[in-house]
C-alpha atoms as a PDB file:
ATOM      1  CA  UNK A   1     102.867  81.471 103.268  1.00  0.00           C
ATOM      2  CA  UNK A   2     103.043  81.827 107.165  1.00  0.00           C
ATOM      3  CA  UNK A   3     100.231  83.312 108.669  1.00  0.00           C
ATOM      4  CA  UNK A   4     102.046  85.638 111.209  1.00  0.00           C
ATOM      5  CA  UNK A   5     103.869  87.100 108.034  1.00  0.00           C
ATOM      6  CA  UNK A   6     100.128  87.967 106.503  1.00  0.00           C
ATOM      7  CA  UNK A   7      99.449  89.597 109.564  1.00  0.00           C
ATOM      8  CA  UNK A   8     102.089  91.978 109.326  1.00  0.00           C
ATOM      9  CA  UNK A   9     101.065  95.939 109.195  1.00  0.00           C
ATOM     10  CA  UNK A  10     103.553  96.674 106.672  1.00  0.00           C
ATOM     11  CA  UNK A  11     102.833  94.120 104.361  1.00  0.00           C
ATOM     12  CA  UNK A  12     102.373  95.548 100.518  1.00  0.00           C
ATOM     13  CA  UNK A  13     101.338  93.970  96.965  1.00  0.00           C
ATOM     14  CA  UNK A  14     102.794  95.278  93.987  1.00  0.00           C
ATOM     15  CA  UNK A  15     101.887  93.955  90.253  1.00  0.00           C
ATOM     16  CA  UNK A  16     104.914  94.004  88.138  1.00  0.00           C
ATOM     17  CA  UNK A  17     105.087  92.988  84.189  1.00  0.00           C
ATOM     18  CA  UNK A  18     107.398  91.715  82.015  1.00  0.00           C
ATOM     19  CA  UNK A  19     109.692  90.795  84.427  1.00  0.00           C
ATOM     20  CA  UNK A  20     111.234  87.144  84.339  1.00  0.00           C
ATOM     21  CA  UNK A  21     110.680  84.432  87.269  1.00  0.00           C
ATOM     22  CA  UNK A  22     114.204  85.059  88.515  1.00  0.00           C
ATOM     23  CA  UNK A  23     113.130  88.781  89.277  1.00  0.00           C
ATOM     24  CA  UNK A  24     112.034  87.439  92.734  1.00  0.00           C
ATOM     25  CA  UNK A  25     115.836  86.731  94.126  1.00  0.00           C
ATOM     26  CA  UNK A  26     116.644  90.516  92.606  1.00  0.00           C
ATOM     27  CA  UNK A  27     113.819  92.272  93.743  1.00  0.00           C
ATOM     28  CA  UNK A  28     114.379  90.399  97.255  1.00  0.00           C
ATOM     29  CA  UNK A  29     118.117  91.613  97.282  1.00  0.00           C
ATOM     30  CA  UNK A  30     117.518  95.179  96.311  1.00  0.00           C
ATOM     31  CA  UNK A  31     114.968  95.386  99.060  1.00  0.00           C
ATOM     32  CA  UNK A  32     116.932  94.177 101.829  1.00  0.00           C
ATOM     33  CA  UNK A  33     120.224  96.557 100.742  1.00  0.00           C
ATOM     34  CA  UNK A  34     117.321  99.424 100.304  1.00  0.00           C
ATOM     35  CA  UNK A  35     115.956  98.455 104.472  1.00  0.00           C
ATOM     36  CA  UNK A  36     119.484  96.896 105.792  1.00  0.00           C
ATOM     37  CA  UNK A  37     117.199  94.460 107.245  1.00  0.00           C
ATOM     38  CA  UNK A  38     115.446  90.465 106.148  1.00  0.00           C
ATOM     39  CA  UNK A  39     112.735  91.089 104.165  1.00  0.00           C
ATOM     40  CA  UNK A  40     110.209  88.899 102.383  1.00  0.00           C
ATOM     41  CA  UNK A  41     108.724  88.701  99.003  1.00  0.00           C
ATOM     42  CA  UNK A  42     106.973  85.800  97.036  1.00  0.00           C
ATOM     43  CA  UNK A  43     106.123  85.383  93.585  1.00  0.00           C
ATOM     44  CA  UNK A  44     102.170  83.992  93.384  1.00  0.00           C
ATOM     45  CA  UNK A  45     101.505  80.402  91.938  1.00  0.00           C
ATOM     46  CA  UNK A  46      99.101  80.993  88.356  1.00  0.00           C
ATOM     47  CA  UNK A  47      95.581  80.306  90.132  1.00  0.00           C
ATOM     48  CA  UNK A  48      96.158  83.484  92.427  1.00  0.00           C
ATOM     49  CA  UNK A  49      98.109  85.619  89.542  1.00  0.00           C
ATOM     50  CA  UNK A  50      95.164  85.308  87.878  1.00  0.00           C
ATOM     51  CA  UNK A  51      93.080  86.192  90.593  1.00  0.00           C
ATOM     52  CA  UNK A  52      94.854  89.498  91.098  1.00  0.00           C
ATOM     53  CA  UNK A  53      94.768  90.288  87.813  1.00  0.00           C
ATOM     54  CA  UNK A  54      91.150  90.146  87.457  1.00  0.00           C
ATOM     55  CA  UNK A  55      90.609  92.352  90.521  1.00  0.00           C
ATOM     56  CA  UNK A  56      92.909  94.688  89.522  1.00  0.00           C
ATOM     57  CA  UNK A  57      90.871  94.715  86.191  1.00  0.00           C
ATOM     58  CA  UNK A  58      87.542  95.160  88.444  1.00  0.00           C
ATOM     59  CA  UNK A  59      86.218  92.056  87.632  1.00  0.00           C
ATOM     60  CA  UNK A  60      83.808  90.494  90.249  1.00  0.00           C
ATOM     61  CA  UNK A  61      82.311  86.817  90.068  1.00  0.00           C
ATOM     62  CA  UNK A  62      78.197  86.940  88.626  1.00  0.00           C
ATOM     63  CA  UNK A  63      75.898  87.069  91.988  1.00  0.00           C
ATOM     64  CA  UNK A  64      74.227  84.134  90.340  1.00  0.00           C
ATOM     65  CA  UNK A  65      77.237  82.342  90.966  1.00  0.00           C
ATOM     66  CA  UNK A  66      77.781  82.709  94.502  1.00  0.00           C
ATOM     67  CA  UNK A  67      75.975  80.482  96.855  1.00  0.00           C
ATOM     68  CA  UNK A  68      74.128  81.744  99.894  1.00  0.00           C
ATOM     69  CA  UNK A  69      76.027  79.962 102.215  1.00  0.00           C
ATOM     70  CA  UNK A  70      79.228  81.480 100.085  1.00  0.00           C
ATOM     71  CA  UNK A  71      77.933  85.175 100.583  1.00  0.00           C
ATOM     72  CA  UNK A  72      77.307  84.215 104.372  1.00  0.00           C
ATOM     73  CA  UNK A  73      80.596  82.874 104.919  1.00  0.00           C
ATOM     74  CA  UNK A  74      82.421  85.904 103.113  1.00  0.00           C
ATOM     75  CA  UNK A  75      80.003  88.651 105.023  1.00  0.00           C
ATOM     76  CA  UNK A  76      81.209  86.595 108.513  1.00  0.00           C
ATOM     77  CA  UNK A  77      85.013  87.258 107.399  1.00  0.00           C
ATOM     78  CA  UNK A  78      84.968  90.683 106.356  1.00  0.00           C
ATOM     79  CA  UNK A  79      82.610  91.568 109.852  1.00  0.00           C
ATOM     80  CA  UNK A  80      85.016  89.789 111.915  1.00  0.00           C
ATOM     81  CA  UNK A  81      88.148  91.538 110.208  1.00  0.00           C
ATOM     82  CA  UNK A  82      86.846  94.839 110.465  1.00  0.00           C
ATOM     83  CA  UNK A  83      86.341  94.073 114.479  1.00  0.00           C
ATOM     84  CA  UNK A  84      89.638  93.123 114.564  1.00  0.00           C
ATOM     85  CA  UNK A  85      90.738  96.306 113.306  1.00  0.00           C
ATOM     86  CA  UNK A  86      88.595  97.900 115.599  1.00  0.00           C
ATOM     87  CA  UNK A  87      89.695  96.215 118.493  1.00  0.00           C
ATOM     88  CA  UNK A  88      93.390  95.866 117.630  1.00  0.00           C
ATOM     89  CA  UNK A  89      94.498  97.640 120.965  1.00  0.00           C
ATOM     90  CA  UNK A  90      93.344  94.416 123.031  1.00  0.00           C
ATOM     91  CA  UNK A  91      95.455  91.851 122.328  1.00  0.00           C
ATOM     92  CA  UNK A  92      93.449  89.399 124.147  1.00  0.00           C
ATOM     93  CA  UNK A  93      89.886  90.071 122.272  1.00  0.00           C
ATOM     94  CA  UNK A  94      92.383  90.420 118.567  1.00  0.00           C
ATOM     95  CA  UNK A  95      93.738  86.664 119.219  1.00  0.00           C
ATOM     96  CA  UNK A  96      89.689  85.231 120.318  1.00  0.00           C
ATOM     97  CA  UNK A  97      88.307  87.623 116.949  1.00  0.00           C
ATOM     98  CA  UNK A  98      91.210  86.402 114.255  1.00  0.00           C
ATOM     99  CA  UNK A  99      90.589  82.548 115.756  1.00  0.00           C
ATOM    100  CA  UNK A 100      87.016  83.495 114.631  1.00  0.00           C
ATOM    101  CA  UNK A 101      88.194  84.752 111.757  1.00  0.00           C
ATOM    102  CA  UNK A 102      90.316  82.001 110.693  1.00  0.00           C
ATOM    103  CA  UNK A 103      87.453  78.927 111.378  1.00  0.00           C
ATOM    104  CA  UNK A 104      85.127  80.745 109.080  1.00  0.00           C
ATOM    105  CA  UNK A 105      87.412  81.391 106.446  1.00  0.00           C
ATOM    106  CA  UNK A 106      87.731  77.469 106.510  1.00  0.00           C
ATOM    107  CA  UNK A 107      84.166  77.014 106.330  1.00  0.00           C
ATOM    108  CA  UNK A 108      84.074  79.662 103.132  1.00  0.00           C
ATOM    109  CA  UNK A 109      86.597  77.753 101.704  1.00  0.00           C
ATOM    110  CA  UNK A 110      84.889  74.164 102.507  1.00  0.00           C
ATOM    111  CA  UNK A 111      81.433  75.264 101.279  1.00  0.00           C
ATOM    112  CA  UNK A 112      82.192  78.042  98.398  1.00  0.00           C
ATOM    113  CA  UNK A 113      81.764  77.158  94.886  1.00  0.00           C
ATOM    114  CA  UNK A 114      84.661  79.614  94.100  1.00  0.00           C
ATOM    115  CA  UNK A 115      87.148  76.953  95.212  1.00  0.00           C
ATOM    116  CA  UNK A 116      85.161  73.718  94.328  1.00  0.00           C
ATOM    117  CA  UNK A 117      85.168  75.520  90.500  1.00  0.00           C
ATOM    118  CA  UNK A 118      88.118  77.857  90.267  1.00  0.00           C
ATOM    119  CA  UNK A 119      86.541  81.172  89.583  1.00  0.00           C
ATOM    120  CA  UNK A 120      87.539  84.208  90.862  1.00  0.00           C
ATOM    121  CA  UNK A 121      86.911  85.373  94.644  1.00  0.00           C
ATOM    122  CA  UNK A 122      83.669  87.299  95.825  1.00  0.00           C
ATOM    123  CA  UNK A 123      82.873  89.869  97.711  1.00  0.00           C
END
């Protein structure tokens, strides 16, 4: 997935059942008749289905499973998203906050459990 189309202010995430793999192509057609214009939808791999899933159920990762350096890391992110929302008139200080952004969520990623084990994301 391309970063600049995560970054997107329009971008939405529905949960649909009991639809087959090829809904993707349909859903993707009806969407671009319904806005006359591209649009872009993907169907998640199984490790981040399941990941939605579970926090659509409300189901959170035990504390005793999260590392310190994990809950850190993941504070860092969310503080330096919600500047970037803050500050998302200055495009200079939004491109030096979301490079921020983006080396710590590497380091969560490096140093989490959650990704070294497969369980589902904290917060």
């Amino acid at each position: 997935m391309a970063r600049e189309w995560l970054e997107r202010e329009d971008l939405s995430v529905y949960v649909v059942a009991g639809v087959p793999k090829s809904f993707n192509k349909q859903l993707k057609s009806m969407l671009q008749k319904k806005q006359g214009e591209e649009v872009e939808s993907l169907r998640l791999d199984e490790d981040l289905s399941e990941w939605v899933l579970a926090r659509v159920r409300g189901e959170k990762r035990a504390s005793s499973k999260r590392s310190p350096a994990s809950k850190a890391l993941w504070r860092a992110f969310r503080a330096l998203a919600a500047a970037r929302y803050h500050l998302r008139g200055d495009e200079e200080m939004d491109e030096e906050i979301r490079a921020i952004r983006d080396r710590v969520e590497k380091l969560w990623f490096k140093y989490s459990p959650l990704h070294a084990e497969g369980d589902d994301e904290e917060e």
